[in-house]
C-alpha atoms as a PDB file:
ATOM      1  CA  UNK A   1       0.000   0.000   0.000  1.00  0.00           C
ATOM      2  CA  UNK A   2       1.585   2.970  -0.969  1.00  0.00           C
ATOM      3  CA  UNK A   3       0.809   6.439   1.130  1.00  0.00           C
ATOM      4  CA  UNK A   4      -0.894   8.028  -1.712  1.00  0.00           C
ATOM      5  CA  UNK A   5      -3.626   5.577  -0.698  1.00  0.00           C
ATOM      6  CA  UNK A   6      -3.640   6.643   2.812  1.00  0.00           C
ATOM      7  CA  UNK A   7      -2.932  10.824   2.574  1.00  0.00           C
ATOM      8  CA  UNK A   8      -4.773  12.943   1.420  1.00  0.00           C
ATOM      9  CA  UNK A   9      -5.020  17.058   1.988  1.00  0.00           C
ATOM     10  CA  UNK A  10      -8.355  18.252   3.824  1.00  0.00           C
ATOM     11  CA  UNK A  11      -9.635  21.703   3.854  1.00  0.00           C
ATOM     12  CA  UNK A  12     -10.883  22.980   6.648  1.00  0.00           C
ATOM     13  CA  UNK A  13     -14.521  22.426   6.487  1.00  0.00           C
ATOM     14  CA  UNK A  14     -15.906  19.374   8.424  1.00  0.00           C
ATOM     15  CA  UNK A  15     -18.439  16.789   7.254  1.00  0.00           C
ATOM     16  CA  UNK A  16     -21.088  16.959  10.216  1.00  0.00           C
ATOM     17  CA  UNK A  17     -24.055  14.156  10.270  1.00  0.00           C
ATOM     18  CA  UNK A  18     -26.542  13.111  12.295  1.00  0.00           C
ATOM     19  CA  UNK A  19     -25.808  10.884  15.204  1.00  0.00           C
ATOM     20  CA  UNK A  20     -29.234   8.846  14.776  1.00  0.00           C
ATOM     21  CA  UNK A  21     -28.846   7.430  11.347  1.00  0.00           C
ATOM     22  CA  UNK A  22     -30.917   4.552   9.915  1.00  0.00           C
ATOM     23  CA  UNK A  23     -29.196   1.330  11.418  1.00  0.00           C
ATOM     24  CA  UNK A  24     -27.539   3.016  14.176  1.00  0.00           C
ATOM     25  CA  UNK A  25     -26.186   0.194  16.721  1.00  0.00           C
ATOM     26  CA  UNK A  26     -25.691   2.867  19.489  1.00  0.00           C
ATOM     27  CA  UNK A  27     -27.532   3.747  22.190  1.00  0.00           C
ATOM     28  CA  UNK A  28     -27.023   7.885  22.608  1.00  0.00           C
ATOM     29  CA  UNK A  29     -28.344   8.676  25.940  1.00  0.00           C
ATOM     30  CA  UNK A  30     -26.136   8.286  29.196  1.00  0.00           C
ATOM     31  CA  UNK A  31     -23.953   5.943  29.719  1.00  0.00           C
ATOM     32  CA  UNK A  32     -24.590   2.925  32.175  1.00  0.00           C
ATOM     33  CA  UNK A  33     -22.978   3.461  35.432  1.00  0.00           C
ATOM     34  CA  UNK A  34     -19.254   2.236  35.220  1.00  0.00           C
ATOM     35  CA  UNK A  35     -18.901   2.881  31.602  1.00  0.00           C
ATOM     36  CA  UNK A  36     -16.444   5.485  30.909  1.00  0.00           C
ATOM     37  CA  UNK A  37     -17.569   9.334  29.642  1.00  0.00           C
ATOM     38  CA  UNK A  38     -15.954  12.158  29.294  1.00  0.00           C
ATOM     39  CA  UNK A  39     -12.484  13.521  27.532  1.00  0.00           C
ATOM     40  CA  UNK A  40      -8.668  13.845  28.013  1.00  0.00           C
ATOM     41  CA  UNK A  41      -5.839  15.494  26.069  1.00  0.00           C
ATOM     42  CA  UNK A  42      -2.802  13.451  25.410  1.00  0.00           C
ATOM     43  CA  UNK A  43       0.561  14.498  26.521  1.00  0.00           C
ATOM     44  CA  UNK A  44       3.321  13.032  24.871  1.00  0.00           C
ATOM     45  CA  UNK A  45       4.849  12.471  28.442  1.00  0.00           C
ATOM     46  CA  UNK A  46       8.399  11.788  26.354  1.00  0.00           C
ATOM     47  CA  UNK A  47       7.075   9.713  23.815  1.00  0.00           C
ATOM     48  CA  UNK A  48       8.182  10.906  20.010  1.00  0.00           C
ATOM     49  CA  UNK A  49       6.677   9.666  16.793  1.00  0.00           C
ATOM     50  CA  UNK A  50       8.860   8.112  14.070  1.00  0.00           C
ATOM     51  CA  UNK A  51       7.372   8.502  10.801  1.00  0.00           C
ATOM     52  CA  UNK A  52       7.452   6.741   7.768  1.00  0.00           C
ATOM     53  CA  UNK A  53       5.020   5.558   4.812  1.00  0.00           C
ATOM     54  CA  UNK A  54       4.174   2.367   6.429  1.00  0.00           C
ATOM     55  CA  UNK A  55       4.290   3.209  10.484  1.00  0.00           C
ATOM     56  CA  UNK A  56       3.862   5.936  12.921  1.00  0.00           C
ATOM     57  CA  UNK A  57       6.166   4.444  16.068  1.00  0.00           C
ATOM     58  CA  UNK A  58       5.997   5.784  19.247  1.00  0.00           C
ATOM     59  CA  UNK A  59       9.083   6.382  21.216  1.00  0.00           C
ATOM     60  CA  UNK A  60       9.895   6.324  24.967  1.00  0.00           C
ATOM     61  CA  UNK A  61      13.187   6.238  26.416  1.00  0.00           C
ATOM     62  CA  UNK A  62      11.744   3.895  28.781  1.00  0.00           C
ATOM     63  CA  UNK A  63       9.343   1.498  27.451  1.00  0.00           C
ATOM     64  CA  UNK A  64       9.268  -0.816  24.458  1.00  0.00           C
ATOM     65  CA  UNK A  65       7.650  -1.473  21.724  1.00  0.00           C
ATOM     66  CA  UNK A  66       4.674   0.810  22.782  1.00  0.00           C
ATOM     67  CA  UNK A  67       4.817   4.522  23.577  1.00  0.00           C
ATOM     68  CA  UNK A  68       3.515   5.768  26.988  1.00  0.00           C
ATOM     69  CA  UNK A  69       1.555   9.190  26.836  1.00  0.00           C
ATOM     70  CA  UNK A  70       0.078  10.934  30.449  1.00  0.00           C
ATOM     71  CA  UNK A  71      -3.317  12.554  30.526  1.00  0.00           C
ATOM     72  CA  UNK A  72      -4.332  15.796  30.875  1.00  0.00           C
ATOM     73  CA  UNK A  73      -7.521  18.106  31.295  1.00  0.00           C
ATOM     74  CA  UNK A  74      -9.448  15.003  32.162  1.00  0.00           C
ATOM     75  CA  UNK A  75     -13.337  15.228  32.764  1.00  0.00           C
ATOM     76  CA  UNK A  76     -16.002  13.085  34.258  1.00  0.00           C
ATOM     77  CA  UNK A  77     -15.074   9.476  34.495  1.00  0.00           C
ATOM     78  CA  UNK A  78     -10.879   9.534  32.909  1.00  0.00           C
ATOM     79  CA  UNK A  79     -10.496  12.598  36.460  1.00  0.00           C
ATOM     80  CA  UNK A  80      -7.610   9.976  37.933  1.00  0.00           C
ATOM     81  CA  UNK A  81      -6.638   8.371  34.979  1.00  0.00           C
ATOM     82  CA  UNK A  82      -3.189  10.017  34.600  1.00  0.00           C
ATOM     83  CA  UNK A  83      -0.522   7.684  31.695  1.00  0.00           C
ATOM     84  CA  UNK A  84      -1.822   5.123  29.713  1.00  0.00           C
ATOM     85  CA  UNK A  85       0.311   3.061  26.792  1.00  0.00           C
ATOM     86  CA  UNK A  86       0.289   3.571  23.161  1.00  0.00           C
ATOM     87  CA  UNK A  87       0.256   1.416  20.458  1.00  0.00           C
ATOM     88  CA  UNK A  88       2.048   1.921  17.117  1.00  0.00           C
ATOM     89  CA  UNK A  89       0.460   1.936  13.815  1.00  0.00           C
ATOM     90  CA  UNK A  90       1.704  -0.652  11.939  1.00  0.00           C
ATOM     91  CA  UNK A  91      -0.064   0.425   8.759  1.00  0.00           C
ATOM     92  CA  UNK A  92      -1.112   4.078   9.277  1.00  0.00           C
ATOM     93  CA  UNK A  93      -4.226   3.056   8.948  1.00  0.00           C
ATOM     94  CA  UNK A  94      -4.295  -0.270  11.012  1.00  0.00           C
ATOM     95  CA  UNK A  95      -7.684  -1.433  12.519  1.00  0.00           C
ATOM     96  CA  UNK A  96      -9.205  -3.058  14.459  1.00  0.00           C
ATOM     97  CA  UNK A  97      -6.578  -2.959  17.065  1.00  0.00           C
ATOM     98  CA  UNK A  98      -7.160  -3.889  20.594  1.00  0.00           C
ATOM     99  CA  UNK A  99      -5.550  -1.687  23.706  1.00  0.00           C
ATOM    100  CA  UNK A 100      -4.511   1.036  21.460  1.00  0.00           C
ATOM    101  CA  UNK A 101      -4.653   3.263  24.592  1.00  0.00           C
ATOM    102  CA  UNK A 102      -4.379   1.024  28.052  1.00  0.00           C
ATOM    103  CA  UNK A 103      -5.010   2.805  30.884  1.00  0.00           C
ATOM    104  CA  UNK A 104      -3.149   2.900  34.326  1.00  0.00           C
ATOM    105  CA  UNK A 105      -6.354   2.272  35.920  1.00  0.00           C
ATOM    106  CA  UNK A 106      -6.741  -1.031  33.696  1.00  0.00           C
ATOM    107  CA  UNK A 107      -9.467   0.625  31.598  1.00  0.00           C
ATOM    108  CA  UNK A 108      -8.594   0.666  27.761  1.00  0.00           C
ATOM    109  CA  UNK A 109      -9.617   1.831  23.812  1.00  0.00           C
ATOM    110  CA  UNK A 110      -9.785  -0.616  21.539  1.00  0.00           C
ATOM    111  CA  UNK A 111      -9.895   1.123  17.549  1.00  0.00           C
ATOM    112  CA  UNK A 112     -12.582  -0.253  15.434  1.00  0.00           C
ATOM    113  CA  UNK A 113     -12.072   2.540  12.839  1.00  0.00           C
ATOM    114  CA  UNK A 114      -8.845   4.786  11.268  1.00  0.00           C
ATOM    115  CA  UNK A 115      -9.238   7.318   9.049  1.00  0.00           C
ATOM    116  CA  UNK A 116      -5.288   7.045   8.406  1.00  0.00           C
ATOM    117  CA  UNK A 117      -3.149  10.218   7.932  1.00  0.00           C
ATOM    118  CA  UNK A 118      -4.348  13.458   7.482  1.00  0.00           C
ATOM    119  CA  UNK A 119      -2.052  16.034   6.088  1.00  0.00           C
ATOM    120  CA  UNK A 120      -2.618  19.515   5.328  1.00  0.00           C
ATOM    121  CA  UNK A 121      -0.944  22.935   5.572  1.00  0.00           C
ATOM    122  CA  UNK A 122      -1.104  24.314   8.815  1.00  0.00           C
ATOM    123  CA  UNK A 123       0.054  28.134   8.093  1.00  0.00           C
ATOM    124  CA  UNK A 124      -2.091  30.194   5.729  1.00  0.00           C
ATOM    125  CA  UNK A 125       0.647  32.954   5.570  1.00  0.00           C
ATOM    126  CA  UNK A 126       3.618  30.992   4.111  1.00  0.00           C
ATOM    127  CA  UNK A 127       4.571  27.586   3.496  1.00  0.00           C
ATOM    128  CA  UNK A 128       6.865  25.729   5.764  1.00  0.00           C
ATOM    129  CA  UNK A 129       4.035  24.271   8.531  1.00  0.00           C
ATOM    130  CA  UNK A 130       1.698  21.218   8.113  1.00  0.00           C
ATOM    131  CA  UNK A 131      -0.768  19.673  10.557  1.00  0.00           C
ATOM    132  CA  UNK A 132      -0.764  15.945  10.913  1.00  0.00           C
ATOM    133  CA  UNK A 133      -3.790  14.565  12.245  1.00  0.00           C
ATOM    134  CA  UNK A 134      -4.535  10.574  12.774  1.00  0.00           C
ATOM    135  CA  UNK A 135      -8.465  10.068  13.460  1.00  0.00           C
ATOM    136  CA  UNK A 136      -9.914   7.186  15.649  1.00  0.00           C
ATOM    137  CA  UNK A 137     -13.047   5.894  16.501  1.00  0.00           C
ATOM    138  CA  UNK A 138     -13.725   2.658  18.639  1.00  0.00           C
ATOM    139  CA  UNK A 139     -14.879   1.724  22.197  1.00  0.00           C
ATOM    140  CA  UNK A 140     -13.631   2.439  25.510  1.00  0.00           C
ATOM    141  CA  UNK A 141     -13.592  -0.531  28.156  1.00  0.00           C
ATOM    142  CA  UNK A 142     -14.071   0.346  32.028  1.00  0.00           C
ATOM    143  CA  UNK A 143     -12.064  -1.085  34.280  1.00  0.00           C
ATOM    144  CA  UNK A 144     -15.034  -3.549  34.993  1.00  0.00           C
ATOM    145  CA  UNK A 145     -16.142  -3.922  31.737  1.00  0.00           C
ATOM    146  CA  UNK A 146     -19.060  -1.648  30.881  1.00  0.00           C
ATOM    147  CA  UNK A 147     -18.243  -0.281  27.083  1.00  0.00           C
ATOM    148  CA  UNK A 148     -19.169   3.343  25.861  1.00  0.00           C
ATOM    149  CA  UNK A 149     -18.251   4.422  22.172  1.00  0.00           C
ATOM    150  CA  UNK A 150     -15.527   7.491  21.993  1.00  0.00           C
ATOM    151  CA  UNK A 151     -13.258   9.058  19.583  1.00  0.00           C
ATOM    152  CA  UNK A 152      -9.844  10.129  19.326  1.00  0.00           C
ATOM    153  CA  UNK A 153      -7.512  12.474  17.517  1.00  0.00           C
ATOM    154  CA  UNK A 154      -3.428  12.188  17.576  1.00  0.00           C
ATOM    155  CA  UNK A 155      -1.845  15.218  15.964  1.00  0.00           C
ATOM    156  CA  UNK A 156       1.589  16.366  15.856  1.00  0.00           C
ATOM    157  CA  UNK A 157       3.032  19.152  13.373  1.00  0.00           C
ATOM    158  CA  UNK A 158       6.312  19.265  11.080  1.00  0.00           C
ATOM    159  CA  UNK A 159       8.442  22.489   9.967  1.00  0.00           C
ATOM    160  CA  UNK A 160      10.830  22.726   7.594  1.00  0.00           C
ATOM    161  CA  UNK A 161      11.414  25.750   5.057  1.00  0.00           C
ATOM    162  CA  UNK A 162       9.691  25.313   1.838  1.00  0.00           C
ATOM    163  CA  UNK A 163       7.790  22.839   3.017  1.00  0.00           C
ATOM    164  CA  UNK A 164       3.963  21.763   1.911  1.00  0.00           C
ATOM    165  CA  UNK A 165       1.373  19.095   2.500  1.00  0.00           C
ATOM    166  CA  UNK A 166       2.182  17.766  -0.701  1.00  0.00           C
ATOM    167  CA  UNK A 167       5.849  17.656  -1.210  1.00  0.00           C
ATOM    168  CA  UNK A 168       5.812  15.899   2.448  1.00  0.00           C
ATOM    169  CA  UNK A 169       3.413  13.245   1.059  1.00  0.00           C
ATOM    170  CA  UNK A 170       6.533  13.339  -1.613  1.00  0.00           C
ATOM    171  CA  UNK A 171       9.252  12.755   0.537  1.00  0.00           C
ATOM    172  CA  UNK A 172       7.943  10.166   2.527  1.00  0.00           C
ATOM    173  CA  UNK A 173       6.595   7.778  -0.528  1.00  0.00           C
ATOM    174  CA  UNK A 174      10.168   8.223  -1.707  1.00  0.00           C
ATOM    175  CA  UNK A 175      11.155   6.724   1.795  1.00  0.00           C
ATOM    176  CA  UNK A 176      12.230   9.876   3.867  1.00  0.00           C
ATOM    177  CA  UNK A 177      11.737   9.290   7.648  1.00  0.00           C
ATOM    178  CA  UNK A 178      10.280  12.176   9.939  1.00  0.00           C
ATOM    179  CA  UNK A 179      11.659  11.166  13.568  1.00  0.00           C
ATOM    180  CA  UNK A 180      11.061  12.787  16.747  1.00  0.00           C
ATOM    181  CA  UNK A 181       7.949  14.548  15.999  1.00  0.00           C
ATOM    182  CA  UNK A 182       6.072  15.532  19.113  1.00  0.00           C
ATOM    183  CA  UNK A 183       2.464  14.394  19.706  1.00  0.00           C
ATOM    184  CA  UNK A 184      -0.452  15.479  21.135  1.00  0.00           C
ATOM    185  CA  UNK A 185      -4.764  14.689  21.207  1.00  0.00           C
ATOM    186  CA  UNK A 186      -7.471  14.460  22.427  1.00  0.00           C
ATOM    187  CA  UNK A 187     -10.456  11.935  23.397  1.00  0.00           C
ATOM    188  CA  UNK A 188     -14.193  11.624  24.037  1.00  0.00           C
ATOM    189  CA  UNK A 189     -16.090   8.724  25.432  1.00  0.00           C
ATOM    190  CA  UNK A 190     -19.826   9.266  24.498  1.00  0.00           C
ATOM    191  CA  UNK A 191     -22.374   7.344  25.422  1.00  0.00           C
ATOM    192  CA  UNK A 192     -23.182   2.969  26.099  1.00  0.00           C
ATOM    193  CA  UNK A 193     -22.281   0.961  23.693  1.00  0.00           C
ATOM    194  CA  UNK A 194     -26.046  -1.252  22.939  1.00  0.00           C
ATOM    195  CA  UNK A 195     -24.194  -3.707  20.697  1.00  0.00           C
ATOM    196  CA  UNK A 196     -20.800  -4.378  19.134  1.00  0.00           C
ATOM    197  CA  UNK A 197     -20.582  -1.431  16.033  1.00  0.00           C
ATOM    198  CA  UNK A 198     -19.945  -2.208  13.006  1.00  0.00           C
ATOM    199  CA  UNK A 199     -17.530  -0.284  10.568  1.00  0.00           C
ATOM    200  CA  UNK A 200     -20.152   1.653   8.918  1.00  0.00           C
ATOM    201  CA  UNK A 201     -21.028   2.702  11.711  1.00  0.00           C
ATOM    202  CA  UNK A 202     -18.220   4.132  13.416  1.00  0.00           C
ATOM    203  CA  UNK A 203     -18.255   6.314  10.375  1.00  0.00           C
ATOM    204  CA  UNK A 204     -21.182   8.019  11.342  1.00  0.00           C
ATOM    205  CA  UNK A 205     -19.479   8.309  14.672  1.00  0.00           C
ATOM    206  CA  UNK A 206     -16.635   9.691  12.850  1.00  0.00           C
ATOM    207  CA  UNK A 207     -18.639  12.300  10.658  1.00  0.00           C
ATOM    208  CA  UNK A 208     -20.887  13.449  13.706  1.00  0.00           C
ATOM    209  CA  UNK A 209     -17.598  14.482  15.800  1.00  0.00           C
ATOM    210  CA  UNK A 210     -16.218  16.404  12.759  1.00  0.00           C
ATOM    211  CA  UNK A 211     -13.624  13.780  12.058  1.00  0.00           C
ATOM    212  CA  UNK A 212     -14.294  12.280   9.032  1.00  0.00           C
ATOM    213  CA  UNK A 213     -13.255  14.539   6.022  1.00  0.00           C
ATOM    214  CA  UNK A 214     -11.387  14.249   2.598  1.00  0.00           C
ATOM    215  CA  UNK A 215      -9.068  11.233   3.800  1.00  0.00           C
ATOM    216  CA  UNK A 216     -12.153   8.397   3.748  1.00  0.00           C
ATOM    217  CA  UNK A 217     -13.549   9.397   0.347  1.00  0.00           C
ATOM    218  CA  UNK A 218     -10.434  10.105  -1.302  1.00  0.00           C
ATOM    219  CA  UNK A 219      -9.811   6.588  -0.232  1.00  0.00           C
ATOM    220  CA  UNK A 220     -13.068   5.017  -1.690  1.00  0.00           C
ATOM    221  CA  UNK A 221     -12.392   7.299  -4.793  1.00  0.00           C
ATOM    222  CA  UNK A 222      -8.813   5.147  -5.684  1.00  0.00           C
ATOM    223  CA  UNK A 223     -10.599   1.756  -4.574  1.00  0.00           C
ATOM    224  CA  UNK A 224     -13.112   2.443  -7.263  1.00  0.00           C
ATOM    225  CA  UNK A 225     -10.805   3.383  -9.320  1.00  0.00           C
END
């Protein structure tokens, strides 16, 4: 798979769909007691990203194979939650993958659906910055078991003079690799999980938090092609 297949440049403007589609396998309203609500940002905590066209690797100095990230500006149930491990993507685009985030509290988010990388220009003034986003949506797991569907965002930024979205996308098809990148995110748990989602609809998971964009249907696009 080359990257072309997994990069694409998004504009700013966000797809934004109803929640309560036809076929929806989630229950909205609150979530049961136990299961996890509410959002965190990710510190990278001294985890880096290594980037090439087939992997995003996170780094610590301390742990292997898996990057370790803490928690910050934590609401509602993750208030106490403070590290958790990271997985790498191994594709970009890897799912499902279980324990992509594992909590310190034992809790965990399991992916059922990546977007793979975004890349775009971050600077409107000059050329030089792009924005990196990776978008996730799966379900979190409570400690004791109760499941609630969430969504998260990793994002980390690149500089270099001259620079654009699309002569990065180059570089790393032609096998550059982009190490020690910085990393940051965030994270929502939503509501109960009713049943076990399916892929289709994670999307409308996606597309309802404003994270589905130009990356999914550019891929479709080439698969049709």
């Amino acid at each position: 798979m080359t990257v072309q297949s997994i990069f694409s440049k998004v504009t700013k403007a966000a797809v934004a769909l109803p929640i309560v589609a036809a076929g929806l396998a989630f229950n909205v309203g609150s979530a049961e007691a136990g299961a996890l609500i509410g959002s965190f940002q990710i510190d990278n905590n001294d985890t880096l990203i290594n980037l090439t066209k087939n992997e995003i690797d996170f780094v610590h100095p301390d742990y292997d194979p898996d990057g370790f990230i803490a928690l910050k500006a934590q609401t509602q149930s993750f208030v106490g939650i403070e590290t958790a491990f990271i997985k790498d993507l191994i594709p970009i685009d890897l799912a499902p993958i279980e324990n992509f985030f594992l909590f310190d509290d034992g809790s965990s988010f399991d992916v059922v659906q990546n977007a793979g990388l975004k890349v775009e220009n971050s600077n409107p003034f000059a050329t030089g910055l792009v924005d990196l986003t990776v978008a996730l949506a799966g379900i979190f797991e409570s400690s004791t078991g109760e499941k609630s569907q969430g969504v998260a965002n990793i994002t980390f930024q690149f500089g270099e003079q001259g620079l654009t979205a699309n002569k990065f996308i180059t570089d790393l098809n032609n096998g550059r690799e982009f190490k020690n990148l910085t990393l940051s995110g965030t994270a929502i748990a939503i509501a109960e999980v009713v049943d076990v989602p399916e892929p289709a609809t994670i999307l409308g998971l996606l597309a309802v938090s404003g994270l589905a964009g130009t990356a999914i249907r550019k891929r479709k696009e080439e698969a049709d092609a």
